[in-house]
Protein backbone atom coordinates (compact mmCIF):
# COMPACT_ATOMS: atom_id res chain seq x y z
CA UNK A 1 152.09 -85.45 -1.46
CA UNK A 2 155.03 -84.80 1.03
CA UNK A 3 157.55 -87.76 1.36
CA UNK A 4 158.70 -89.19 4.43
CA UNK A 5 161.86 -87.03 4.75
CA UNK A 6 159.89 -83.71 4.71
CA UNK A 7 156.93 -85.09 7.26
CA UNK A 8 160.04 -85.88 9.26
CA UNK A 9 161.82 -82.37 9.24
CA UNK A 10 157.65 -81.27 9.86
CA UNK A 11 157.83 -83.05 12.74
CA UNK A 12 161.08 -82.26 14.08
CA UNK A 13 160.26 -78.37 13.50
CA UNK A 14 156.85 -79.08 15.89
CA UNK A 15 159.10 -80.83 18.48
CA UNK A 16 161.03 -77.87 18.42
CA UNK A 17 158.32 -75.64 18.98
CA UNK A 18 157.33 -77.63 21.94
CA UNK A 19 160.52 -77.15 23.67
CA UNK A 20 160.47 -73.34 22.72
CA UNK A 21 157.31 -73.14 25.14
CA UNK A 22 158.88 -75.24 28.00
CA UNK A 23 156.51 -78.14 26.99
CA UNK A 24 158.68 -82.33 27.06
CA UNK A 25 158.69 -83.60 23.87
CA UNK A 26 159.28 -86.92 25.85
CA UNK A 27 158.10 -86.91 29.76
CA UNK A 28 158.89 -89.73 32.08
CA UNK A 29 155.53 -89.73 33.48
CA UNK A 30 152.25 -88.19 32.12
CA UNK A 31 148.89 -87.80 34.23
CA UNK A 32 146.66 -91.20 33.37
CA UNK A 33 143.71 -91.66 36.07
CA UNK A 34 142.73 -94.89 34.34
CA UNK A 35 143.18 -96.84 31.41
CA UNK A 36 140.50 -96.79 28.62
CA UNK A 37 138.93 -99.56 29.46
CA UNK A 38 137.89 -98.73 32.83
CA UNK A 39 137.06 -95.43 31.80
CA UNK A 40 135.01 -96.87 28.79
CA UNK A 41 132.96 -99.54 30.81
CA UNK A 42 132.77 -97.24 33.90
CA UNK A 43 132.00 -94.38 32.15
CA UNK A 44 128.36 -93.28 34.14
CA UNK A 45 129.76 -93.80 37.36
CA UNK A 46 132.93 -91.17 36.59
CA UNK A 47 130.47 -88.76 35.26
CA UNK A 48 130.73 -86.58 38.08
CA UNK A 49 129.64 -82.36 37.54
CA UNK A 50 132.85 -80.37 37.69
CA UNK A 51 135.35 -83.13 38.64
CA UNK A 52 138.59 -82.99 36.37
CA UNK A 53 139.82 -86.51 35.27
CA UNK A 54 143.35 -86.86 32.76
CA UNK A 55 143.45 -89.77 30.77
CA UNK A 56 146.13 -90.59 27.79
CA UNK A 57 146.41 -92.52 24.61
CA UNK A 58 148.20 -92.67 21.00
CA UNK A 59 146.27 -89.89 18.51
CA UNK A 60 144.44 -92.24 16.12
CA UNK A 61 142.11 -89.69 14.53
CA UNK A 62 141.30 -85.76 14.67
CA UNK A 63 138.24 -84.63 13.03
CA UNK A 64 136.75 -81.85 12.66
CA UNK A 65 138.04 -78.17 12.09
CA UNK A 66 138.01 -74.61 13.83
CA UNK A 67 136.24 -74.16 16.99
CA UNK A 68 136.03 -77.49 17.31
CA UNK A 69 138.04 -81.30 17.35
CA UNK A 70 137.27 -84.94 18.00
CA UNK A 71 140.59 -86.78 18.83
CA UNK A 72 140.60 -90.17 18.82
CA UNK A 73 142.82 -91.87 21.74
CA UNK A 74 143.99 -95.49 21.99
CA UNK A 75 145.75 -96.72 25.07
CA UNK A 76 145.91 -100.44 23.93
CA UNK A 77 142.76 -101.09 26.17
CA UNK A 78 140.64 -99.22 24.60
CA UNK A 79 139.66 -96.51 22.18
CA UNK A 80 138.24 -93.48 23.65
CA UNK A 81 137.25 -89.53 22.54
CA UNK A 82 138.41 -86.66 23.61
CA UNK A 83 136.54 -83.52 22.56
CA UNK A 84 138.46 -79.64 22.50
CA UNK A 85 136.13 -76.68 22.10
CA UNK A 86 137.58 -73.51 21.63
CA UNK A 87 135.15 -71.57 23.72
CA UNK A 88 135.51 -74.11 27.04
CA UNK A 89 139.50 -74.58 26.63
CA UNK A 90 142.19 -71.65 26.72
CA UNK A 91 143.20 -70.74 23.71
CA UNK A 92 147.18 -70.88 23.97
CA UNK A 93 146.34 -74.37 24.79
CA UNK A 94 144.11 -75.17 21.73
CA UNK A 95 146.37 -73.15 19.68
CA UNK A 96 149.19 -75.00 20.48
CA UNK A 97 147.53 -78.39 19.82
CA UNK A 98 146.36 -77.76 16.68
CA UNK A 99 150.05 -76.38 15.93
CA UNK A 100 152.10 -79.38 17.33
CA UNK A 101 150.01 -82.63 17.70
CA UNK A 102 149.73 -84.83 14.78
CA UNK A 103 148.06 -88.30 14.71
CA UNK A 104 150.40 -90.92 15.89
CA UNK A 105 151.71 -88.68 19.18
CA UNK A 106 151.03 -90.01 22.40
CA UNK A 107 148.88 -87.52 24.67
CA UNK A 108 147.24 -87.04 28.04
CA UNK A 109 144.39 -84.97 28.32
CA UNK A 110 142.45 -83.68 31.11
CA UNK A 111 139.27 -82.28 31.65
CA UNK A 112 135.48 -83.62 32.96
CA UNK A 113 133.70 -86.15 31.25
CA UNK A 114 130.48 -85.85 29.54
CA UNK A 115 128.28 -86.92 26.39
CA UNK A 116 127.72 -85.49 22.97
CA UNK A 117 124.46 -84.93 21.50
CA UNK A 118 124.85 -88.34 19.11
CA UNK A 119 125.39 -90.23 22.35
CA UNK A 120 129.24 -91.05 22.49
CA UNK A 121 131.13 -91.16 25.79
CA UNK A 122 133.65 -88.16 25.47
CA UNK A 123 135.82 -86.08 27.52
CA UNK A 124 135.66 -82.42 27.39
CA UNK A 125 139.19 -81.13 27.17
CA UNK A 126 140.65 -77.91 29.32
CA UNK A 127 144.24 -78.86 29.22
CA UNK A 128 147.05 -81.34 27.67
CA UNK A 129 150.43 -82.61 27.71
CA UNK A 130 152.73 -84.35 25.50
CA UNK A 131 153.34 -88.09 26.03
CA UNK A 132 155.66 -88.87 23.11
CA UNK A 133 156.55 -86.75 19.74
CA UNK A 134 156.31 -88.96 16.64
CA UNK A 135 159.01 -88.29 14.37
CA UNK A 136 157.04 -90.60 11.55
CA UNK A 137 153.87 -91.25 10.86
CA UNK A 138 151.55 -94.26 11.15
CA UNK A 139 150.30 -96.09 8.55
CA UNK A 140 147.29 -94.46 6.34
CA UNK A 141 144.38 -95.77 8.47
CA UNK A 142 141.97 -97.87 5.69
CA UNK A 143 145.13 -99.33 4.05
CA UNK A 144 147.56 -99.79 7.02
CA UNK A 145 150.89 -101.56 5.47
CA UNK A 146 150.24 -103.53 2.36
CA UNK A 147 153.36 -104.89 1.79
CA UNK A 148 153.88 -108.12 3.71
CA UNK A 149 157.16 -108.56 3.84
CA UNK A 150 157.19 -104.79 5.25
CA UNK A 151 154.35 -105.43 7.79
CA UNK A 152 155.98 -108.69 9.29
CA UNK A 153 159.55 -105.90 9.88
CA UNK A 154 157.70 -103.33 11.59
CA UNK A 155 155.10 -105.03 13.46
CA UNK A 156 154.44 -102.77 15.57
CA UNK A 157 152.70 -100.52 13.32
CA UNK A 158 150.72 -103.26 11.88
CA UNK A 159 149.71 -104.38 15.58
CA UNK A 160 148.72 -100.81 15.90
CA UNK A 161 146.63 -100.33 13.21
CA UNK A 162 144.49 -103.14 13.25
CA UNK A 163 142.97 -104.10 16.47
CA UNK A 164 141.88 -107.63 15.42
CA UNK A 165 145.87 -108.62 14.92
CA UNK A 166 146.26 -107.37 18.58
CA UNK A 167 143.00 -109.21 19.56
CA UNK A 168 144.19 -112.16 17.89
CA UNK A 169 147.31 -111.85 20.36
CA UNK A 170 145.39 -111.66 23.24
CA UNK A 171 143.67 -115.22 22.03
CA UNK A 172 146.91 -116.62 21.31
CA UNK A 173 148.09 -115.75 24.80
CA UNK A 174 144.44 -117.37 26.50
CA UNK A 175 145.45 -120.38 24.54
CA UNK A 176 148.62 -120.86 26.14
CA UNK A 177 146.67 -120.33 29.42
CA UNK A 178 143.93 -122.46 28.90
CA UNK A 179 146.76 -125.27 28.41
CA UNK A 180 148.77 -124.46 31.27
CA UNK A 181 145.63 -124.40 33.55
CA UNK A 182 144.18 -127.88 32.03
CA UNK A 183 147.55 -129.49 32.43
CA UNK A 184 148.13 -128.40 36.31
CA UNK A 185 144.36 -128.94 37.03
CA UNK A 186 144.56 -132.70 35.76
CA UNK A 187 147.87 -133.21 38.41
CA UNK A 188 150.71 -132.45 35.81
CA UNK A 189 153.85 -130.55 37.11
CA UNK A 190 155.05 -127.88 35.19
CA UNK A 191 159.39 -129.07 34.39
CA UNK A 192 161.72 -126.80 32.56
CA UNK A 193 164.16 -128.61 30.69
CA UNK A 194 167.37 -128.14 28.55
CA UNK A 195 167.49 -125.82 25.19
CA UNK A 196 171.37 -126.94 24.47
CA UNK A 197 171.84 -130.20 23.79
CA UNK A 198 174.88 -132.73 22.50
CA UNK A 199 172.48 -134.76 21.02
CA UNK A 200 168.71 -133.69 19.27
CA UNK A 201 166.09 -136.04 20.51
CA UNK A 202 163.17 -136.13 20.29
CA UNK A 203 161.76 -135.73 16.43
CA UNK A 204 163.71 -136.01 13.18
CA UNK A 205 164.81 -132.84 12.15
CA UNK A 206 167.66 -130.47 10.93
CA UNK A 207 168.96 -128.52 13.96
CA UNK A 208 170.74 -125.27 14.31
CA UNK A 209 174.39 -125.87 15.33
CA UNK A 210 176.56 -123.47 17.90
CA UNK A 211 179.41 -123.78 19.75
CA UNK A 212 180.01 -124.20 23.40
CA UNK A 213 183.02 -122.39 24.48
CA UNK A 214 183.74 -122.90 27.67
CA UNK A 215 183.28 -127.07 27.08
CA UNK A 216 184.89 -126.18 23.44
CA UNK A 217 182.22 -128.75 22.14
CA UNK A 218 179.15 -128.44 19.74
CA UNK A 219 175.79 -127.91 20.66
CA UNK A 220 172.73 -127.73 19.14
CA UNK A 221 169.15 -126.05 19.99
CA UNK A 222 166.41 -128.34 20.79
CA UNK A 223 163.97 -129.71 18.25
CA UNK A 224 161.21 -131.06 20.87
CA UNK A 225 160.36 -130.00 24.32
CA UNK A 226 162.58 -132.07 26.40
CA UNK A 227 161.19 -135.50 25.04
CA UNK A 228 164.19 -137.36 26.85
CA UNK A 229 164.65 -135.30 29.08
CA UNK A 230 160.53 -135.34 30.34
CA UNK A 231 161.25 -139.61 29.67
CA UNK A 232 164.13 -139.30 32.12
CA UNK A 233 161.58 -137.67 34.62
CA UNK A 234 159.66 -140.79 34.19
CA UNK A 235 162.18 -142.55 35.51
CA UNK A 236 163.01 -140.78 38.37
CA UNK A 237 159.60 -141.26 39.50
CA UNK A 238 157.87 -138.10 38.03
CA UNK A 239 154.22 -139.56 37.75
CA UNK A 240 153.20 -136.37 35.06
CA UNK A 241 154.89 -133.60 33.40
CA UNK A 242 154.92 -130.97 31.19
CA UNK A 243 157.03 -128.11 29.73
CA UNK A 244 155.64 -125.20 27.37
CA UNK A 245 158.71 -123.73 25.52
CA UNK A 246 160.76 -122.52 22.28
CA UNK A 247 161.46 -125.39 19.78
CA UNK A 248 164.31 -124.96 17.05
CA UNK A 249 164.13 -126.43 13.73
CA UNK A 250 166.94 -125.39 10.65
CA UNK A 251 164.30 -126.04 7.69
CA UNK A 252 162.14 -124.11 5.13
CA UNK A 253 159.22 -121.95 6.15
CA UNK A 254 155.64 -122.40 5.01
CA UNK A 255 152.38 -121.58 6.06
CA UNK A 256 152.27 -124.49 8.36
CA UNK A 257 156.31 -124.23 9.40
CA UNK A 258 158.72 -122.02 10.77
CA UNK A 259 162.56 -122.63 12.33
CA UNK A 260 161.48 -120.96 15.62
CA UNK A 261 158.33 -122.01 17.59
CA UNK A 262 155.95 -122.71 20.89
CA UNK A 263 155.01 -126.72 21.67
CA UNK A 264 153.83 -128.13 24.30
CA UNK A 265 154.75 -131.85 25.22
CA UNK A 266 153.77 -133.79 28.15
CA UNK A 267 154.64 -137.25 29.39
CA UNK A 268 152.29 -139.33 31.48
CA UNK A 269 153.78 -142.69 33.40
CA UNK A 270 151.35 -145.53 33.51
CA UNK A 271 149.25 -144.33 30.13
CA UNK A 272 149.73 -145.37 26.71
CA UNK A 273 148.88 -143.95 23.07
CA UNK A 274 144.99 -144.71 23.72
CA UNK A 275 144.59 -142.73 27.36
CA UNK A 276 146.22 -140.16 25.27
CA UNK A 277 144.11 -139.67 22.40
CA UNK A 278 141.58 -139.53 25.26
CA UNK A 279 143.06 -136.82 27.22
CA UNK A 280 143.81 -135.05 23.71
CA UNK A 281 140.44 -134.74 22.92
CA UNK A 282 139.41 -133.45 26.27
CA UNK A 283 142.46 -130.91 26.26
CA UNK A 284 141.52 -129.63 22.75
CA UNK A 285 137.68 -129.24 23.66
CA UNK A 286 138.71 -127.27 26.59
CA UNK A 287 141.09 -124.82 24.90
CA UNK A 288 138.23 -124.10 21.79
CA UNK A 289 135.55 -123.54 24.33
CA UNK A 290 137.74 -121.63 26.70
CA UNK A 291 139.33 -119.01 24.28
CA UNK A 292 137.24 -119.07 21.59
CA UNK A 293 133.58 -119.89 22.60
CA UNK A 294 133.07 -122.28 20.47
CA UNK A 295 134.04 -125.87 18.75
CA UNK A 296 133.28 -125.23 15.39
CA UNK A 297 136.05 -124.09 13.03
CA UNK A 298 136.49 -123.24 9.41
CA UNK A 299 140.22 -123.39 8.17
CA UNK A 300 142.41 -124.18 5.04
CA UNK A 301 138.75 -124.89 3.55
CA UNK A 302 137.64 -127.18 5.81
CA UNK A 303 134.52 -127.00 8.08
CA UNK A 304 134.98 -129.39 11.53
CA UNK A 305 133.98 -129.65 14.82
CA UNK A 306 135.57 -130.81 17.72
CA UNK A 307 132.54 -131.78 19.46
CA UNK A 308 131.93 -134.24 17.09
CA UNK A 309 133.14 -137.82 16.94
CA UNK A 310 136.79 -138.23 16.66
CA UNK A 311 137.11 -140.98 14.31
CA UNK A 312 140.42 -142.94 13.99
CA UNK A 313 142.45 -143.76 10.36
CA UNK A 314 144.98 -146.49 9.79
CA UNK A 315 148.01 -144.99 8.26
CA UNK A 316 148.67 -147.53 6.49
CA UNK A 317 145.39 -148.32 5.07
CA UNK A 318 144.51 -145.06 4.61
CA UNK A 319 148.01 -144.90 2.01
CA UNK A 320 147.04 -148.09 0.58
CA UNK A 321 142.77 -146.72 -0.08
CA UNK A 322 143.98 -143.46 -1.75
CA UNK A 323 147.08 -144.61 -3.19
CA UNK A 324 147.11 -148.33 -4.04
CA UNK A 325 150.35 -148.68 -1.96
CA UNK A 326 151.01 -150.81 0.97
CA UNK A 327 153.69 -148.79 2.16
CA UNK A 328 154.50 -151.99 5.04
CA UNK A 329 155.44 -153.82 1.66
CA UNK A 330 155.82 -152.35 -1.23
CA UNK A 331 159.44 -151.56 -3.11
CA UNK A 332 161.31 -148.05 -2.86
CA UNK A 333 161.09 -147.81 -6.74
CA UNK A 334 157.25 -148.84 -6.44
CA UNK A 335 157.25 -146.27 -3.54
CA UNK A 336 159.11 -143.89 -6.32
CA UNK A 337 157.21 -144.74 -9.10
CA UNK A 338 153.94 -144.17 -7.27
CA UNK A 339 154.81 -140.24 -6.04
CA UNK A 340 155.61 -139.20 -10.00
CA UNK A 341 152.24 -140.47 -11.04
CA UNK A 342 150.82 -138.88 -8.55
CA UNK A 343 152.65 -135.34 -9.59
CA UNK A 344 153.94 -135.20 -5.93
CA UNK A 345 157.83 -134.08 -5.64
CA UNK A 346 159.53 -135.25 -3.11
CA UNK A 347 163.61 -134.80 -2.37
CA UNK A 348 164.67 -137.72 0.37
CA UNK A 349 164.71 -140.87 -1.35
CA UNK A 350 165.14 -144.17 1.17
CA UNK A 351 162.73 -145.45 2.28
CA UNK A 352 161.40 -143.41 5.15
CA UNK A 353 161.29 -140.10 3.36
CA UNK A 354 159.08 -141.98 0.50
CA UNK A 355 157.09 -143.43 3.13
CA UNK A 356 155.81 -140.00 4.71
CA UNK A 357 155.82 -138.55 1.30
CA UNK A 358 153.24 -140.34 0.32
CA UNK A 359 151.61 -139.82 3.80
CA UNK A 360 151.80 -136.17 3.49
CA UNK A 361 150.14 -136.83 -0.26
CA UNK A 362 146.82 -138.51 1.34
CA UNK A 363 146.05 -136.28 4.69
CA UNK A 364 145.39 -133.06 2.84
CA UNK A 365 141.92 -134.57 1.93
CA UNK A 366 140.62 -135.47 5.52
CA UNK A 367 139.18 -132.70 7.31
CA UNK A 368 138.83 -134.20 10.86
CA UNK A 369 138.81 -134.20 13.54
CA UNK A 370 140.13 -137.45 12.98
CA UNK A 371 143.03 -139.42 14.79
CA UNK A 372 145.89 -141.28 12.57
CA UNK A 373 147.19 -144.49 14.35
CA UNK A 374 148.96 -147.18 13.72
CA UNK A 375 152.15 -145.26 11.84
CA UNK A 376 154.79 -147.51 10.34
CA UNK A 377 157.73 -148.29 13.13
CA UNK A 378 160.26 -147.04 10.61
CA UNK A 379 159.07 -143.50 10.98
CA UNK A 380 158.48 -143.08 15.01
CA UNK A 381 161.58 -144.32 16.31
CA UNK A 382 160.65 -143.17 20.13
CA UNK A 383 157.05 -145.38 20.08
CA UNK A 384 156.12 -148.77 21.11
CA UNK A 385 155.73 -151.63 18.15
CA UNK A 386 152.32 -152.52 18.23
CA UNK A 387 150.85 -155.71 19.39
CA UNK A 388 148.14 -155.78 16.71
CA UNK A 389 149.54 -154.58 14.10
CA UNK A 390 153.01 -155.66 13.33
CA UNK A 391 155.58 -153.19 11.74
CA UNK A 392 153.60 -150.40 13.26
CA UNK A 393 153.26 -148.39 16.31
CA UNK A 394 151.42 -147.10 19.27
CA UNK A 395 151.21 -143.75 18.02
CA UNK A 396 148.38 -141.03 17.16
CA UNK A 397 148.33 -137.80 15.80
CA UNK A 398 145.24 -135.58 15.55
CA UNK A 399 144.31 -134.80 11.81
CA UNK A 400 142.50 -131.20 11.34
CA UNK A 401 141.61 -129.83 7.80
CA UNK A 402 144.17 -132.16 6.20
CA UNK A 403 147.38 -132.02 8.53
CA UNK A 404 148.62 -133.13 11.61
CA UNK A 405 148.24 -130.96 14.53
CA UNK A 406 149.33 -133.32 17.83
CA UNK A 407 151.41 -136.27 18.07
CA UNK A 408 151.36 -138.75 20.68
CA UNK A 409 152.77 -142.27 21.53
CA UNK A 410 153.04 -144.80 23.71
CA UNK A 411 156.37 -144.16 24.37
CA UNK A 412 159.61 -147.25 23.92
CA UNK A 413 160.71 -148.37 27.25
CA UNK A 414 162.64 -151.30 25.82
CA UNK A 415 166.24 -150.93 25.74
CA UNK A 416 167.38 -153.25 23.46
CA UNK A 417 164.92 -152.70 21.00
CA UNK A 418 165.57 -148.49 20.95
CA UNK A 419 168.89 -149.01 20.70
CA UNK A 420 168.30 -151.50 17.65
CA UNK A 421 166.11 -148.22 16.18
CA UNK A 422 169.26 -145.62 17.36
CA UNK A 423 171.45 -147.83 15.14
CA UNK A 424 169.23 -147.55 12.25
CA UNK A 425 168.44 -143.87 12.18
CA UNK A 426 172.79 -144.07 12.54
CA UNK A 427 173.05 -145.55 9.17
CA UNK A 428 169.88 -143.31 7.77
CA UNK A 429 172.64 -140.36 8.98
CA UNK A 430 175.46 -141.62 7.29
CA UNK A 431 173.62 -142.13 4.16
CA UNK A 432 173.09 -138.22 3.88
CA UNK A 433 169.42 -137.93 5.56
CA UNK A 434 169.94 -134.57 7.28
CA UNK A 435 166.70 -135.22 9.50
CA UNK A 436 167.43 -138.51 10.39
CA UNK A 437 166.99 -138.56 14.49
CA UNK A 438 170.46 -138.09 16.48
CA UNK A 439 171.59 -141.48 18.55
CA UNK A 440 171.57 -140.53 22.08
CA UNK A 441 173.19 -143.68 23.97
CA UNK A 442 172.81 -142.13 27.37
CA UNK A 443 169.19 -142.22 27.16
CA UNK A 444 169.57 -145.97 26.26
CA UNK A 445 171.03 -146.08 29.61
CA UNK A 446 168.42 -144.78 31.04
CA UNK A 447 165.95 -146.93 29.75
CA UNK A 448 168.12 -149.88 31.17
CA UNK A 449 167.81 -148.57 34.70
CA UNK A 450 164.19 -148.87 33.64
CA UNK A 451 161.46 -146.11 32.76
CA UNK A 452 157.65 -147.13 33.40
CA UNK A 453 155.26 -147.19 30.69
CA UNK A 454 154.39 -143.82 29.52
CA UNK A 455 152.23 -141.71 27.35
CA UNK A 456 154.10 -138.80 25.31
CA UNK A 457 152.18 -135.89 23.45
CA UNK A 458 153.66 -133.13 21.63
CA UNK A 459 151.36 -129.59 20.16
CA UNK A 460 151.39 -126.39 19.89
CA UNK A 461 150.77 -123.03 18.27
CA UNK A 462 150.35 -124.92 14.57
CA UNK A 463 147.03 -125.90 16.55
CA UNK A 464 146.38 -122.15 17.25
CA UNK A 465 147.09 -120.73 14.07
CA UNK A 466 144.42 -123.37 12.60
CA UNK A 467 142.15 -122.29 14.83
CA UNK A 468 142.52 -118.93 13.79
CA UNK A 469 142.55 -119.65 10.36
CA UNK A 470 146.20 -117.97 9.97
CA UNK A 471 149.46 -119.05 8.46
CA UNK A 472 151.65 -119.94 11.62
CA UNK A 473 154.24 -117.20 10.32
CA UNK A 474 151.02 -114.11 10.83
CA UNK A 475 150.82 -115.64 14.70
CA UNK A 476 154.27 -114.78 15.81
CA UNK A 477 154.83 -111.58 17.21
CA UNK A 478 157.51 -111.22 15.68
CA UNK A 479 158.86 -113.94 12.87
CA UNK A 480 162.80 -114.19 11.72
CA UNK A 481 162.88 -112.11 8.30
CA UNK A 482 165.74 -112.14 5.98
CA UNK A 483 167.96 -108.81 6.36
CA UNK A 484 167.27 -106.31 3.62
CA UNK A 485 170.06 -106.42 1.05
């Protein structure tokens, strides 16, 4: 079998030979009538005695040997065949097809179209033209790249070798459309909003850290979509917005995680936690029907249904049921004690880490769709205490096939008390918790010129990649990989 080098020098020997005849290895333009597709679901009405079409396409396939070859073209609409008999074509041209084309070259081919005896739309070829010269080839077809760490790096051969990862795309890119359109159909304006920040707000997490030169201060990439900034909206009088954007986040991958990322959040004045988990279930019904045709889902192995009741946990009861811990009440060292009976490792140690430790420990057995309420106020520093049940707050997040996949809260409007909650995650900072949230005291100032009350919601291509049954890293284009050493 030849190695990679000596295709290579194959290749470059063909290119040459195509330049020895006068023929571009590499046009600008190359005749294309219409795109596969068209061709493909138009195909009777083009079939027209005598009348020349070109169409053109990446060589997936050649069959056959001789007099006669089946060429396979893909456009990225469509797959289509094009069909060169030596008796209907001239034969410098067939010659010189059969010397220099190899599969992976881009083509155009023209000639009248017609079909063969078993039935497949075809075009009969009298002439072609180079598109592109490959240099290297594709994948072997049945196998594409098996290496994963290999297929993420050039994903462009993996996209183009497997048309259900580029149909998958497609999907991902309806979802984002299906959101957009719900969001501006139920009155919400689209707002763009700041990707530097001084300060991270918004969720608790480790952010990446740059420099600013022209202020000569730090910065840092966002970790939400504009939460104060969408809250400062609010205030300005902003009845409902939205922003669908790039989140940053300096922590470890997994199949649920990355450090780069799509969310949506919007923020809705005069609405609290519960008009949102209405709206949320609404939104999410929409996007299943709307790009997948259907509610029903099987992920992570669990079976749910969107359609169905959405029933609602108590975090805190739902800790205490599976665990025996009231985490409202109970000791750090209980708290501590608990998570290494229960096998579960765990690496922040106060009391807010342990708390969603031990959270994370019970979800992975609910399948959904299910909505968690009620979290403790220690670990949403941004929601409203709640009325009902002290020490928590208005919050929600939908639970799917054992994680959560939205988050939502009646958002904290009272000065006095967020700045009471900025002081604490202060101290959680200077006691070494790395994703404590960022103080931002201008926002406090904000909320003492007065913000209404207001929903907030935060999802976003987690959701899809559920959906689709896919770790989130496989539904990124093109995911951050560690350089080669």
């Amino acid at each position: 079998m030849a190695s990679i080098e000596e295709l290579r020098v194959a290749r470059l020997q063909k290119l040459h030979r195509l330049q020895e005849v006068g023929m571009d290895p590499y046009p600008s333009d190359i005749p294309r009538d219409y795109p596969l597709n068209i061709v493909r679901d138009e195909f009777q009405g083009l079939v027209v005695e005598g009348k020349e079409y070109s169409i053109a396409g990446r060589v997936m396939a050649i069959r056959g040997q001789g007099a006669i070859l089946f060429v396979v073209l893909d456009d990225g609409t469509a797959k289509f065949q094009a069909v060169f008999k030596k008796d209907t074509i001239d034969e410098k041209v067939f010659s010189l097809f059969v010397e220099c084309v190899d599969i992976g070259d881009f083509i155009s081919v023209s000639g009248t179209f017609f079909t063969t005896e078993r039935g497949e739309p075809s075009m009969l070829v009298k002439n072609w033209m180079m598109g592109t010269k490959t240099l290297l080839p594709l994948p072997e077809k049945w196998h594409g790249i098996t290496d994963d760490d290999e297929r993420l790096r050039k994903r462009y051969l993996d996209i183009a070798m497997n048309t259900e990862l580029r149909d998958m795309f497609y999907k991902k890119a309806q979802f984002w459309k299906a959101v957009r359109d719900f969001m501006i159909d139920h009155g919400f304006l689209e707002v763009e909003t700041p990707t530097l920040e001084l300060t991270t707000g918004g969720a608790e997490a480790n952010p990446f850290k740059t420099h600013h030169k022209d202020f000569d201060v730090s910065v840092y990439l966002r970790i939400s979509i504009g939460e104060l900034w969408q809250k400062r909206l609010m205030a300005a009088g902003f009845p409902k917005t939205f922003e669908i954007g790039r989140a940053y986040r300096n922590e470890g991958t997994s199949p649920e995680h990355l450090q780069e990322f799509t969310n949506m959040e919007f923020y809705w004045a005069y609405a609290d936690y519960r008009d949102g988990m209405k709206f949320t279930t609404l939104l999410c019904r929409d996007i299943a029907q709307k790009v997948f045709g259907t509610t029903k889902f099987t992920t992570r192995g669990h079976t749910f249904d969107l359609n169905d009741e959405w029933t609602t946990i108590e975090y805190v009861d739902e800790i205490k049921k599976q665990t025996g811990i009231d985490v409202l009440l109970a000791t750090e060292d209980e708290m501590r004690a608990k998570l290494e009976e229960l096998k579960v490792k765990y690496t922040g140690t106060n009391r807010e880490r342990l708390t969603d430790t031990l959270w994370k420990y019970c979800r992975k057995n609910i399948s959904g769709p299910a909505f968690l309420i009620h979290h403790p106020k220690l670990v949403s520093p941004l929601a409203k205490e709640s009325k009902t049940r002290p020490g928590t707050v208005e919050r929600f997040q939908l639970i799917l096939a054992g994680s959560e996949l939205v988050n939502g809260f009646s958002e904290l409007n009272d000065p006095l008390d967020q700045r009471a909650r900025f002081e604490l995650q202060q101290k959680l900072i200077e006691g070494g918790d790395d994703e404590a949230m960022m103080p931002e005291w201008d926002f406090v100032e904000m909320l003492e010129h007065g913000m209404p009350p207001t929903c907030g919601f935060g999802f976003g291509e987690r959701f899809f990649a559920f959906l689709v049954d896919k770790p989130i890293r496989e539904t990124q284009l093109f995911p951050l990989m560690r350089p080669k050493e």
